[in-house]
N, C-alpha and C. Protein backbone atom coordinates (compact mmCIF):
# COMPACT_ATOMS: atom_id res chain seq x y z
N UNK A 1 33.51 -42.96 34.49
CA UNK A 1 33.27 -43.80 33.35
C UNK A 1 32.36 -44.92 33.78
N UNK A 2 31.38 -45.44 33.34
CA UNK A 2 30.34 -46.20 33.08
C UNK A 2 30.37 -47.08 31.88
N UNK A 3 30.60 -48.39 32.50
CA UNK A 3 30.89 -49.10 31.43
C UNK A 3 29.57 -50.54 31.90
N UNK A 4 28.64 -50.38 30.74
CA UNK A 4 27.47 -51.24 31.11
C UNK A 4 27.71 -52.29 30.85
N UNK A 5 27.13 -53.73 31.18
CA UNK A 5 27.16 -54.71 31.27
C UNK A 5 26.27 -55.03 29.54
N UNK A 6 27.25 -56.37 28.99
CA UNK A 6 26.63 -56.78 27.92
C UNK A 6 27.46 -56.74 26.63
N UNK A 7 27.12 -56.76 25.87
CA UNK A 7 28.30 -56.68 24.43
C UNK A 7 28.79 -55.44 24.23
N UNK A 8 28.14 -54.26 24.68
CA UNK A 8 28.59 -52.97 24.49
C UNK A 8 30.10 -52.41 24.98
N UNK A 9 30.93 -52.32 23.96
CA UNK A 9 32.57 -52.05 24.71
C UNK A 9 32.98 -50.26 24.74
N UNK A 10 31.68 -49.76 24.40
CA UNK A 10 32.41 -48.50 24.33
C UNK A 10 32.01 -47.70 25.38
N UNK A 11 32.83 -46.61 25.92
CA UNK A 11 32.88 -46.05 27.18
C UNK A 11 31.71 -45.18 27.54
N UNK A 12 31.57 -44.82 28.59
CA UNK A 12 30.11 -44.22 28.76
C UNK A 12 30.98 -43.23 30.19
N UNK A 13 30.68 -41.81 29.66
CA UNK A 13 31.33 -40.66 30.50
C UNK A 13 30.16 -40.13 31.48
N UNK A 14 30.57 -40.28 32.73
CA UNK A 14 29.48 -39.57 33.90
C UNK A 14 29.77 -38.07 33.48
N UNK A 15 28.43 -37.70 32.69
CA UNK A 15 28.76 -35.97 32.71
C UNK A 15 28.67 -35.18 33.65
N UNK A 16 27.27 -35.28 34.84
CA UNK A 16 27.31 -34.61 35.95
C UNK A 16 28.55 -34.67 36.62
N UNK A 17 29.49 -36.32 37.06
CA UNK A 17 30.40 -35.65 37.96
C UNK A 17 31.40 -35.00 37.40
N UNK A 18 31.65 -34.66 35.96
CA UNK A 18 32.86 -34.27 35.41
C UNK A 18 32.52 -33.17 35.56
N UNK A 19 31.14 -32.53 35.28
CA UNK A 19 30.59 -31.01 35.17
C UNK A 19 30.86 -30.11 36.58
N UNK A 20 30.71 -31.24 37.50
CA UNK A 20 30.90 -30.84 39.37
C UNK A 20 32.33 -30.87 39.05
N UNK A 21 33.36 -31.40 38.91
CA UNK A 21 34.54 -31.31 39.16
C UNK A 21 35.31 -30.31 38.21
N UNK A 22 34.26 -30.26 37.40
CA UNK A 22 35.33 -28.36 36.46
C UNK A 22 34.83 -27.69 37.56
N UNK A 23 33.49 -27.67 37.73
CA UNK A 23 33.34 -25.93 38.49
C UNK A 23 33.90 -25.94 39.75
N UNK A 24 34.44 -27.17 40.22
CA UNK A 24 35.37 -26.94 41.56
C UNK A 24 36.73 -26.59 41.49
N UNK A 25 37.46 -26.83 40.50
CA UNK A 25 38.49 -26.47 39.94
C UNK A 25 38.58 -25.32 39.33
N UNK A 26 37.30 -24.73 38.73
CA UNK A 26 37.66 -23.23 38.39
C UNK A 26 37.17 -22.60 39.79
N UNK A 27 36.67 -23.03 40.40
CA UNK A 27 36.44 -22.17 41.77
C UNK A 27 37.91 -21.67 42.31
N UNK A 28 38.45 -23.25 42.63
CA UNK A 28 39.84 -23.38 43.26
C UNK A 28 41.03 -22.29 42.21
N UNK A 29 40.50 -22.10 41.03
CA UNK A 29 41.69 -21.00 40.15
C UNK A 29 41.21 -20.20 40.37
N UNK A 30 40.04 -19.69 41.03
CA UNK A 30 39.47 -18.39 40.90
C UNK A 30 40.02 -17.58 42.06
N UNK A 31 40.20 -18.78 43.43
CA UNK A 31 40.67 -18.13 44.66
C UNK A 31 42.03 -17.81 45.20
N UNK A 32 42.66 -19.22 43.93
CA UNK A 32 44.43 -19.00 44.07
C UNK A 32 44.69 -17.82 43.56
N UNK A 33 43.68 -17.25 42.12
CA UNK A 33 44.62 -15.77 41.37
C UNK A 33 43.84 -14.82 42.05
N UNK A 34 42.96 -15.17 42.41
CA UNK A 34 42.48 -13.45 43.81
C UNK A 34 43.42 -13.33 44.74
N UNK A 35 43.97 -15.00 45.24
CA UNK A 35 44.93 -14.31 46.29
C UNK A 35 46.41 -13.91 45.75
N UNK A 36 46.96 -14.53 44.73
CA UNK A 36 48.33 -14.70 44.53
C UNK A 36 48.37 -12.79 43.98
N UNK A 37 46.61 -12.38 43.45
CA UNK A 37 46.57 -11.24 42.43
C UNK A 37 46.92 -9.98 44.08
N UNK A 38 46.21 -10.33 45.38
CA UNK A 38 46.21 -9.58 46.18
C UNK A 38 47.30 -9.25 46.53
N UNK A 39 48.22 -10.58 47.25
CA UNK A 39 49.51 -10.60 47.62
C UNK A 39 50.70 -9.79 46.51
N UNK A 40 50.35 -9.89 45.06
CA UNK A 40 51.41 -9.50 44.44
C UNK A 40 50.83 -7.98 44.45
N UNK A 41 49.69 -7.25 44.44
CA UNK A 41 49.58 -6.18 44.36
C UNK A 41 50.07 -5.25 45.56
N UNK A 42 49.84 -5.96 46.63
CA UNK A 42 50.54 -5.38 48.27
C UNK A 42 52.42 -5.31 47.93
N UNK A 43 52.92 -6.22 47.04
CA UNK A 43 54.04 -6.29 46.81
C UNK A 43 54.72 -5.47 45.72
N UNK A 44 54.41 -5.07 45.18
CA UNK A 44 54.48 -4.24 43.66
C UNK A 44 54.16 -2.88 44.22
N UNK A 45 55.24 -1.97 44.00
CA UNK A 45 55.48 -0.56 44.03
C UNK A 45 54.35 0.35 42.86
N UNK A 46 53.50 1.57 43.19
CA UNK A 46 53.51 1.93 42.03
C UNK A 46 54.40 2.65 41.21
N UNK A 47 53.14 3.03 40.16
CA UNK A 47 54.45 3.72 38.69
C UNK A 47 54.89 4.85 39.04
N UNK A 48 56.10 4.78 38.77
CA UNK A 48 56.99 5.96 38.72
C UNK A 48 57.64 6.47 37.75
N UNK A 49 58.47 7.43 37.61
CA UNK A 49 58.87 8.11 35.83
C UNK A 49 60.08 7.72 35.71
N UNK A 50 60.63 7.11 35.26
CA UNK A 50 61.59 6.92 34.75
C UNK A 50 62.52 7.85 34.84
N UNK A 51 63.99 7.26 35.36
CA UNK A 51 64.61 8.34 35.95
C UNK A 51 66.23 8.36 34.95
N UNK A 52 65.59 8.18 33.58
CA UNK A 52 67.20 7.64 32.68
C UNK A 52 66.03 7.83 31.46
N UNK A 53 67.22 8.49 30.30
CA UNK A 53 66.22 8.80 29.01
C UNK A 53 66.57 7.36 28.65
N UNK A 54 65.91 6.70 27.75
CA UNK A 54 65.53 5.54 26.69
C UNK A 54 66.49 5.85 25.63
N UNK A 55 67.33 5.12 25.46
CA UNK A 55 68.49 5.11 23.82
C UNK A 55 67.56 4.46 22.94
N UNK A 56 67.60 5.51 21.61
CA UNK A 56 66.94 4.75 21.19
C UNK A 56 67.83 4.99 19.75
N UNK A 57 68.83 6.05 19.54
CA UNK A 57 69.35 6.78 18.50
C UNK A 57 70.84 5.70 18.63
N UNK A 58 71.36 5.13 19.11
CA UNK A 58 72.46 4.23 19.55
C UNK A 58 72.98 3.74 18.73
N UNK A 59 72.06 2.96 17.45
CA UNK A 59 72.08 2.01 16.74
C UNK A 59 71.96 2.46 15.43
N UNK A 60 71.55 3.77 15.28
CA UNK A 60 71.05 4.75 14.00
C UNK A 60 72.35 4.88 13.02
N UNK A 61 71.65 4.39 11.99
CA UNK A 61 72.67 4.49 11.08
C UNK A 61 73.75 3.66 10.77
N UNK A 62 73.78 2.61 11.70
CA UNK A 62 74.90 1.49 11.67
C UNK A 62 74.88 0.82 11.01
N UNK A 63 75.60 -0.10 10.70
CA UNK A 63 75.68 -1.72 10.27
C UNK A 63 75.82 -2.55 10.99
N UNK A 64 75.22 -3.83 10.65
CA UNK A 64 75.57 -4.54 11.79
C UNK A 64 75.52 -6.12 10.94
N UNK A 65 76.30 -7.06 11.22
CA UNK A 65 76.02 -8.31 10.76
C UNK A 65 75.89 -8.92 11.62
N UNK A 66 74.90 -9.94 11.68
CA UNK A 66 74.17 -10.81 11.89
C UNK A 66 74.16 -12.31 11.78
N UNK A 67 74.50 -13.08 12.48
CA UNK A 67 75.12 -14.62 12.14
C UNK A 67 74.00 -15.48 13.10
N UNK A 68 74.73 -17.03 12.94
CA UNK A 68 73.29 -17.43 13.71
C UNK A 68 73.83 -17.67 15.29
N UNK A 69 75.31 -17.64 15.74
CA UNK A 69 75.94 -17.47 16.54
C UNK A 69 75.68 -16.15 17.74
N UNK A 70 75.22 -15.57 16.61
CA UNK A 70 74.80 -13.79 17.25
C UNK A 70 73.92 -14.19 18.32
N UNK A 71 74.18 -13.94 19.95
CA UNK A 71 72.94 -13.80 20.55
C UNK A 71 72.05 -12.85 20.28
N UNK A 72 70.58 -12.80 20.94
CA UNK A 72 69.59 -12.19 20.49
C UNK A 72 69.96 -10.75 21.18
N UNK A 73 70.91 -10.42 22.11
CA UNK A 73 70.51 -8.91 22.74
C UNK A 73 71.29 -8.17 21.68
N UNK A 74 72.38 -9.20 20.94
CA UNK A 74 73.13 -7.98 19.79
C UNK A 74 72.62 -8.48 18.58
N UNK A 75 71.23 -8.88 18.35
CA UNK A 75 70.80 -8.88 16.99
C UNK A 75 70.20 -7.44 16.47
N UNK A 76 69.68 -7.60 15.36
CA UNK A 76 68.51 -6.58 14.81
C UNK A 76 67.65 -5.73 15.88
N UNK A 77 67.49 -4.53 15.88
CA UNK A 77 66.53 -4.18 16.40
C UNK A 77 66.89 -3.85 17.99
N UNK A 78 65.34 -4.07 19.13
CA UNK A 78 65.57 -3.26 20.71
C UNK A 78 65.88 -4.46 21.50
N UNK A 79 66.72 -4.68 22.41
CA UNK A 79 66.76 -5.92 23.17
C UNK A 79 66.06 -5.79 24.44
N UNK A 80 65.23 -5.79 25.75
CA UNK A 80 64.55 -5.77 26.77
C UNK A 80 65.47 -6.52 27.57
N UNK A 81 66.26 -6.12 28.21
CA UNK A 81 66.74 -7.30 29.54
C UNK A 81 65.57 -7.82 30.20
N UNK A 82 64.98 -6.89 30.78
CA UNK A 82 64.14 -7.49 31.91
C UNK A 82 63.22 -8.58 31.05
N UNK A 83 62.37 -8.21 30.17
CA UNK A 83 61.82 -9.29 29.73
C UNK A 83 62.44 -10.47 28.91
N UNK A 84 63.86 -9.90 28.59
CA UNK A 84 64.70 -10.80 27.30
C UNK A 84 63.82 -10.94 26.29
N UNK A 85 63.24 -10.12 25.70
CA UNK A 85 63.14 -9.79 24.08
C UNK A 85 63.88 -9.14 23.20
N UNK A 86 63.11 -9.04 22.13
CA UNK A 86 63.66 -8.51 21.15
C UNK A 86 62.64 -7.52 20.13
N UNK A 87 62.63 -6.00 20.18
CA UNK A 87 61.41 -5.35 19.24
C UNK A 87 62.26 -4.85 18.44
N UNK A 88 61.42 -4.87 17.30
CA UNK A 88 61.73 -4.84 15.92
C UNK A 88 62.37 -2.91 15.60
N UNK A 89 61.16 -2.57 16.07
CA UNK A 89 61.31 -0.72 15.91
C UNK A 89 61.27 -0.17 17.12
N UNK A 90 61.28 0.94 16.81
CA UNK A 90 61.18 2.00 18.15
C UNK A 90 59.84 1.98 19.00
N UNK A 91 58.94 2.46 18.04
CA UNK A 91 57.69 2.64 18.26
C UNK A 91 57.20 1.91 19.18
N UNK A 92 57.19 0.22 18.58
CA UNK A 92 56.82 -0.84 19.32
C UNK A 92 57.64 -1.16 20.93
N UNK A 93 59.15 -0.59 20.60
CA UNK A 93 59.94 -0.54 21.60
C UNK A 93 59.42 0.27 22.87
N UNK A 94 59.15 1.21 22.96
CA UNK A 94 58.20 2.21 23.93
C UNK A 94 57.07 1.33 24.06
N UNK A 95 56.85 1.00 23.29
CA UNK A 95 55.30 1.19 23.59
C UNK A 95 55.52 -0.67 24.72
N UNK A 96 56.18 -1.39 24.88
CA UNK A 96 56.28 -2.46 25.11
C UNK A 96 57.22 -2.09 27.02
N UNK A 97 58.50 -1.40 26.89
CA UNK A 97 58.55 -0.82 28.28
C UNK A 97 57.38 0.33 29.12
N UNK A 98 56.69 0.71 28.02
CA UNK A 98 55.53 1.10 29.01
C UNK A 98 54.63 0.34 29.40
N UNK A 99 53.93 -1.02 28.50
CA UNK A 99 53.34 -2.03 29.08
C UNK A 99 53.21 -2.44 30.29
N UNK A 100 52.42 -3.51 30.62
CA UNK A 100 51.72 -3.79 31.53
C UNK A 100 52.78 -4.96 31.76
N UNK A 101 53.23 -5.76 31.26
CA UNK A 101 53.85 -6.80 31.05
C UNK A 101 55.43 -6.46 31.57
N UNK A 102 55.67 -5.44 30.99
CA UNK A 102 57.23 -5.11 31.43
C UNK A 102 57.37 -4.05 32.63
N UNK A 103 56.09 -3.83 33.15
CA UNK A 103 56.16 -3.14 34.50
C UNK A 103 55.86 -4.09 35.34
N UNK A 104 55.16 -5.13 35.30
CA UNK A 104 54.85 -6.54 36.05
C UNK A 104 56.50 -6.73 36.32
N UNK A 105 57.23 -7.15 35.25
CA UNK A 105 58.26 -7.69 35.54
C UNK A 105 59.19 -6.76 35.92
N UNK A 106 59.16 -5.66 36.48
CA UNK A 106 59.80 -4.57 36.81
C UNK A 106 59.52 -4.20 38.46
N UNK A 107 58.39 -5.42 38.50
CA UNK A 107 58.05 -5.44 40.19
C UNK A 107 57.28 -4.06 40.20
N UNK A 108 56.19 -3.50 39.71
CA UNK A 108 55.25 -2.29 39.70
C UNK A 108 54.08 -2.77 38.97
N UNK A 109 52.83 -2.30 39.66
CA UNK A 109 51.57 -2.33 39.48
C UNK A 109 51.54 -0.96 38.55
N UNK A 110 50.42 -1.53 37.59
CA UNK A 110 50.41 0.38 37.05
C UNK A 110 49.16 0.76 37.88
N UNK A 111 49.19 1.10 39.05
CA UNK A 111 48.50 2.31 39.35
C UNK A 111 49.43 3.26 39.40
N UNK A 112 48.76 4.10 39.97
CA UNK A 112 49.68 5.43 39.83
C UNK A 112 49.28 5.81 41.12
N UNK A 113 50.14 6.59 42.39
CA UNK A 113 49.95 7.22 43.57
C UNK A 113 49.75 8.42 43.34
N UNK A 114 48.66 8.81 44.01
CA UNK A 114 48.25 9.85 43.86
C UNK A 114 49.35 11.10 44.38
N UNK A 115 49.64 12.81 44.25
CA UNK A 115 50.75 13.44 44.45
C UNK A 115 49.49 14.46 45.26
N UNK A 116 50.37 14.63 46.20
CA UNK A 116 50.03 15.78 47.32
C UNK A 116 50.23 16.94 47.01
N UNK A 117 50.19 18.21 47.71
CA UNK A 117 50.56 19.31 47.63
C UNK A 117 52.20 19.95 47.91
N UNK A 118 52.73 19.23 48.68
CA UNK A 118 53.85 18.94 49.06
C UNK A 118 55.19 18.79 47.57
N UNK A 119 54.64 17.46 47.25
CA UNK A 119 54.84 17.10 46.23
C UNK A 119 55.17 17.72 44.90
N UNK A 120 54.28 18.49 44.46
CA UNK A 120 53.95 19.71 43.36
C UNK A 120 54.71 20.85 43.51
N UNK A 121 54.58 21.20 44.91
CA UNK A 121 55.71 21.88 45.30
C UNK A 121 57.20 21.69 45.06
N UNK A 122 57.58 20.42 45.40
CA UNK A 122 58.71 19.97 45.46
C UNK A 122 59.36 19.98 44.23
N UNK A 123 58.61 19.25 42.92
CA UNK A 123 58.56 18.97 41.50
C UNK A 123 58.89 20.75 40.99
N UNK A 124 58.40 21.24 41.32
CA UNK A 124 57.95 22.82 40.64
C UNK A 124 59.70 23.69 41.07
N UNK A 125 59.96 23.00 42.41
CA UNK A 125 61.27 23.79 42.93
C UNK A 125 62.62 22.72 41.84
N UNK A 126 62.46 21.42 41.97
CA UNK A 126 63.50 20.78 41.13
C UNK A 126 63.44 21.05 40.18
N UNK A 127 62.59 21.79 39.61
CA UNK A 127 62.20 21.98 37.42
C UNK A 127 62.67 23.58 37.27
N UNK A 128 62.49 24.46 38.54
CA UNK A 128 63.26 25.62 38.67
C UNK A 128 64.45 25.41 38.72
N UNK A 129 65.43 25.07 39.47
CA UNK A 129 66.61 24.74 39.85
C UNK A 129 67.17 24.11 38.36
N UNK A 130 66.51 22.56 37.80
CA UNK A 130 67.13 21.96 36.73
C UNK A 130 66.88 23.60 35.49
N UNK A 131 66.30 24.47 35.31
CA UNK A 131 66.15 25.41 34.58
C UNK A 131 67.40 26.75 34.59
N UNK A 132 67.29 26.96 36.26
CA UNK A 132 68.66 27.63 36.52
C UNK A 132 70.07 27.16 36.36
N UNK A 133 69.58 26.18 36.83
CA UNK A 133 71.17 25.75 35.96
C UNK A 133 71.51 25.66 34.98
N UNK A 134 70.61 25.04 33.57
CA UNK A 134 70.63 25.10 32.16
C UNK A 134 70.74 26.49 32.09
N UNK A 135 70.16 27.17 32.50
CA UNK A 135 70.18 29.23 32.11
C UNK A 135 71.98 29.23 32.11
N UNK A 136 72.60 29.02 33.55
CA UNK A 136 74.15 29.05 33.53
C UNK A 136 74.85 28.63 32.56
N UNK A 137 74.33 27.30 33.12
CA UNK A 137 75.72 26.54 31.75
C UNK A 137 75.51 27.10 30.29
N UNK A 138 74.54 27.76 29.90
CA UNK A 138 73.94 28.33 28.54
C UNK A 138 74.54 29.52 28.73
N UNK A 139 74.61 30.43 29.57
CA UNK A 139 75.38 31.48 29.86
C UNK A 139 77.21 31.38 29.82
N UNK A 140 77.44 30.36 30.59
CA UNK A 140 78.91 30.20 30.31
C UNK A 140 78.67 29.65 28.44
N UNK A 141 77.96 29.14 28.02
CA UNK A 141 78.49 28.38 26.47
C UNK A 141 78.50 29.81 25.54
N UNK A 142 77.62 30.73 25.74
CA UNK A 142 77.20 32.47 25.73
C UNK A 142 78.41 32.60 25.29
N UNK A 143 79.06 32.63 26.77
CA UNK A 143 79.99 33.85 26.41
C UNK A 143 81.54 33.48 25.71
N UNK A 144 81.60 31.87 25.99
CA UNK A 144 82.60 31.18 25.45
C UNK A 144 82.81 31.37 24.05
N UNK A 145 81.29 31.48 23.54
CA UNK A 145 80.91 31.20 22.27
C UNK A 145 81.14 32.79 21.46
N UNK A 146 81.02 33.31 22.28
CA UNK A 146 81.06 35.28 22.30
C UNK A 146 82.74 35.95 22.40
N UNK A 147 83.47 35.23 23.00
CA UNK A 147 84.91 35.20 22.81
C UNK A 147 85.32 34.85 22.15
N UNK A 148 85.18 33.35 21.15
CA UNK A 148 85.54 32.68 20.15
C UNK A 148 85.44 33.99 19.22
N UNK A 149 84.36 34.32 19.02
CA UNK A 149 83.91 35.20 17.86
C UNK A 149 84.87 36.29 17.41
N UNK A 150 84.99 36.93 18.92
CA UNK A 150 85.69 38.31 19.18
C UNK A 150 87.19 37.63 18.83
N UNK A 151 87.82 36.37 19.28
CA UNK A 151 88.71 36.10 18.71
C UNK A 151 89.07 36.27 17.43
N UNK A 152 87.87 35.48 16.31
CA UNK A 152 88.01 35.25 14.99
C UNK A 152 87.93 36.39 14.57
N UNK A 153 87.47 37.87 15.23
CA UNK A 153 86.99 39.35 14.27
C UNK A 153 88.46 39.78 14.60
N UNK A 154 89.55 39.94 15.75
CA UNK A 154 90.30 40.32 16.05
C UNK A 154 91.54 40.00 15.29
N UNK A 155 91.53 38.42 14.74
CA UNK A 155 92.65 37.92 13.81
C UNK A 155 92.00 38.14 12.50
N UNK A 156 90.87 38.24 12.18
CA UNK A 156 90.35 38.90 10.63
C UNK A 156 91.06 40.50 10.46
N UNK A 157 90.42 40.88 11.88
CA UNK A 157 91.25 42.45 11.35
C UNK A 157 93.01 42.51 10.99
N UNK A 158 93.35 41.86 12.15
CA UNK A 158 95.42 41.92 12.02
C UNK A 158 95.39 41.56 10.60
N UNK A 159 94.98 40.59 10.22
CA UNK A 159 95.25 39.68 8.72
C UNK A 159 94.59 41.34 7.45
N UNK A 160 93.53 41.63 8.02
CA UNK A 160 93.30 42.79 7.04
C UNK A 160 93.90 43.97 7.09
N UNK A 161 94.53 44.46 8.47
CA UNK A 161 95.57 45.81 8.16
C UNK A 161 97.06 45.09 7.68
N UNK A 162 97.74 43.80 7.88
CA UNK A 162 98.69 43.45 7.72
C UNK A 162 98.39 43.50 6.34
N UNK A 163 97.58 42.80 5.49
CA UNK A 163 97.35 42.94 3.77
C UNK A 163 97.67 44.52 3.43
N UNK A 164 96.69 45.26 4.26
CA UNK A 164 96.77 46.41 3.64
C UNK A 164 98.25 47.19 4.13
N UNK A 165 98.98 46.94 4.97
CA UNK A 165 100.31 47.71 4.95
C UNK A 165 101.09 47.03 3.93
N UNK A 166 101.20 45.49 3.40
CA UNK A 166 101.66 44.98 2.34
C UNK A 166 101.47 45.90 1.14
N UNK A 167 100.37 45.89 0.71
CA UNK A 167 99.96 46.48 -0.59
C UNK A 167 100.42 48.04 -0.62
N UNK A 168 100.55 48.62 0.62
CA UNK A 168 101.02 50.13 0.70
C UNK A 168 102.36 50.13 0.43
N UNK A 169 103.24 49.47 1.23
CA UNK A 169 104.50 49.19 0.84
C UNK A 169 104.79 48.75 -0.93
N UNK A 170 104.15 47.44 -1.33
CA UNK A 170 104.04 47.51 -3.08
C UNK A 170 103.82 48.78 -3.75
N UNK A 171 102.57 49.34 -3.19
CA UNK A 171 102.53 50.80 -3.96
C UNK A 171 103.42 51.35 -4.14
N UNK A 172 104.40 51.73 -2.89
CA UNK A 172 105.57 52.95 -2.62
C UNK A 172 106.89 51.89 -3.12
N UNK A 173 107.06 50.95 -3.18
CA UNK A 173 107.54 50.29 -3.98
C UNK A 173 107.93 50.37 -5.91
N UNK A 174 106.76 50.39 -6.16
CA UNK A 174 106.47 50.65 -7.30
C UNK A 174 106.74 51.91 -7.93
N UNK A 175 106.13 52.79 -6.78
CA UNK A 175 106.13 54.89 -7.52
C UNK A 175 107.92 54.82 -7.45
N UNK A 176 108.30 54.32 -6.72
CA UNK A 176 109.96 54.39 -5.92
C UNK A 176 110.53 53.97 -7.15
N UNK A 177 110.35 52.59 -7.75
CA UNK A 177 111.18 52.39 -9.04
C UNK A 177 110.71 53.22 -9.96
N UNK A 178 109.52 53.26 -10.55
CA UNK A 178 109.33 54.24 -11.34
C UNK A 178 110.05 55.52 -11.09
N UNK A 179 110.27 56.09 -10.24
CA UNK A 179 111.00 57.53 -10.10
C UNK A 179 112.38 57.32 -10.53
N UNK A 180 113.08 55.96 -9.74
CA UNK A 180 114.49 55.63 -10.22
C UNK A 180 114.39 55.62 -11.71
N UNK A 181 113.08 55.17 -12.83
CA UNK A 181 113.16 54.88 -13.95
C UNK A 181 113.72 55.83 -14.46
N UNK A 182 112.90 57.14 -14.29
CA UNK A 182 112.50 58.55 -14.77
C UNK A 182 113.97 58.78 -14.58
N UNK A 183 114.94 59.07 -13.75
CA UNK A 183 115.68 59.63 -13.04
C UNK A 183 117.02 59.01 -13.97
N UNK A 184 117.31 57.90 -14.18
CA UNK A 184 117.87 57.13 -14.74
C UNK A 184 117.88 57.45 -16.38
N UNK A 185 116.47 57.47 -16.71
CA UNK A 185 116.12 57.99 -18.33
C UNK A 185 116.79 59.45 -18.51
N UNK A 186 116.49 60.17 -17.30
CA UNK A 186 117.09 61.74 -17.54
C UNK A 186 118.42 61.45 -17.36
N UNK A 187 118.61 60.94 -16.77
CA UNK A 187 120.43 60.67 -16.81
C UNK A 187 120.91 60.65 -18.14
N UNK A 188 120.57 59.62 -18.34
CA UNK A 188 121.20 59.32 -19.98
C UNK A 188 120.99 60.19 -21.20
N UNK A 189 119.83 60.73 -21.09
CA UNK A 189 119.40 62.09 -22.40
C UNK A 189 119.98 62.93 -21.74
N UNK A 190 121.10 63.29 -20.67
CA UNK A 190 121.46 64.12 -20.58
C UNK A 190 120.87 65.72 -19.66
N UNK A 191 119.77 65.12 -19.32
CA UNK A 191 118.52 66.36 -18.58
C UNK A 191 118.82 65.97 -16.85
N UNK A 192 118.85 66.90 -16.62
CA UNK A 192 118.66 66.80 -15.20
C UNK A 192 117.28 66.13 -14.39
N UNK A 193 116.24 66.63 -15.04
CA UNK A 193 114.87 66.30 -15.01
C UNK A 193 114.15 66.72 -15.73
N UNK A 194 113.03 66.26 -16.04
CA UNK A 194 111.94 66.32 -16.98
C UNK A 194 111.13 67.53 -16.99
N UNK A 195 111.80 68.23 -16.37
CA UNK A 195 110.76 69.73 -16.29
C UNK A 195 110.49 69.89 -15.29
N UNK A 196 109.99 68.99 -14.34
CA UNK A 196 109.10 69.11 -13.17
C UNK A 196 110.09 69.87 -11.89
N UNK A 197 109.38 70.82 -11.51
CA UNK A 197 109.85 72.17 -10.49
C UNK A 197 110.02 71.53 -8.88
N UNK A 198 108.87 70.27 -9.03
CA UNK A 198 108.97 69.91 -7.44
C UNK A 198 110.35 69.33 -7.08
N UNK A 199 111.11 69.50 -5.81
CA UNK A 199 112.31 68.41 -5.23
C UNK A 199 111.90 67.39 -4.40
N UNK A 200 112.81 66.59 -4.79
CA UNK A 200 112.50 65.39 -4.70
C UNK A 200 113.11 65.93 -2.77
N UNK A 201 112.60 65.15 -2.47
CA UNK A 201 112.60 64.83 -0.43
C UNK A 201 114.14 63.94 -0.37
């Protein structure tokens, strides 16, 4: 500041040295975030896949009330521990743990390491194996599911010959009184039987 001699009271700003003292100061920010950017990148793991599916169906369909007491991880919507937010939808929800921002704070650089041959290999034998085993357990649900069945056809049938020996018995039931009818009617008119030549068993 330059303040001239004489009646003049208002301030007078040295622009050159203020102009020298930004560009030394952005120098000085330029070299702290190259280094702090180096050091944290030597420190930061790269990306890796996620080894846990994302809930995202948890909350589907619920109710939920809402007070002003409510902390924010059981309000509305996705809560982020690591960053302590809060996203509104799904969409945005993904799209915010895949960020740059929530892998920073997850201690990971997003590069990505490159995968060897080794590697591919390795991936290709665990995706066989996780496959063979789904084939099994799909095989045991198979046949579980294949017994149930044979169960339910096996008690359909008992239940359908048991009906049908019912109804056979009603039949012979039925011809049986009717014959007593007949037999009973000839009694009383006095006839032995009605004509008919066959004997009775």
């Amino acid at each position: 500041m330059n303040n001239s001699a004489g009646n003049d009271f208002r301030r007078r700003w040295d622009r050159d040295e203020y102009e020298r003292k930004a560009q030394e100061r952005l120098r000085d920010d330029d070299d702290d975030d190259k280094q702090s950017e180096q050091i944290a990148a030597k420190k930061r793991e790269n990306l890796k896949a996620r080894s846990f599916k994302v809930d995202l169906e948890s909350k589907l369909g619920k109710t939920l009330v809402i007070s002003k007491a409510t902390p924010s991880s059981q309000a509305g919507g996705y809560h982020c521990p690591v960053c302590d937010c809060v996203v509104k939808d799904s969409i945005n929800y993904l799209d915010h743990i895949n960020g740059k921002k929530h892998q920073k704070n997850l201690g990971m650089n997003m590069r990505i390491s490159r995968s060897t041959l080794d590697d591919v290999k390795e991936r290709f034998q665990m995706k066989l194996k996780e496959k063979m085993e789904k084939k099994n357990e799909y095989d045991i649900e198979e046949k579980m599911k294949e017994l149930r069945e044979e169960e339910e056809k096996l008690k359909a049938y008992r239940k359908q010959k048991r009906k049908e020996k019912r109804q056979q018995q009603q039949q012979k039931k039925k011809s049986d009184g009717d014959d007593d009818d007949h037999d009973e009617m000839a009694s009383m008119m006095g006839f032995a039987s009605f004509g008919s030549t066959s004997k009775k068993k």
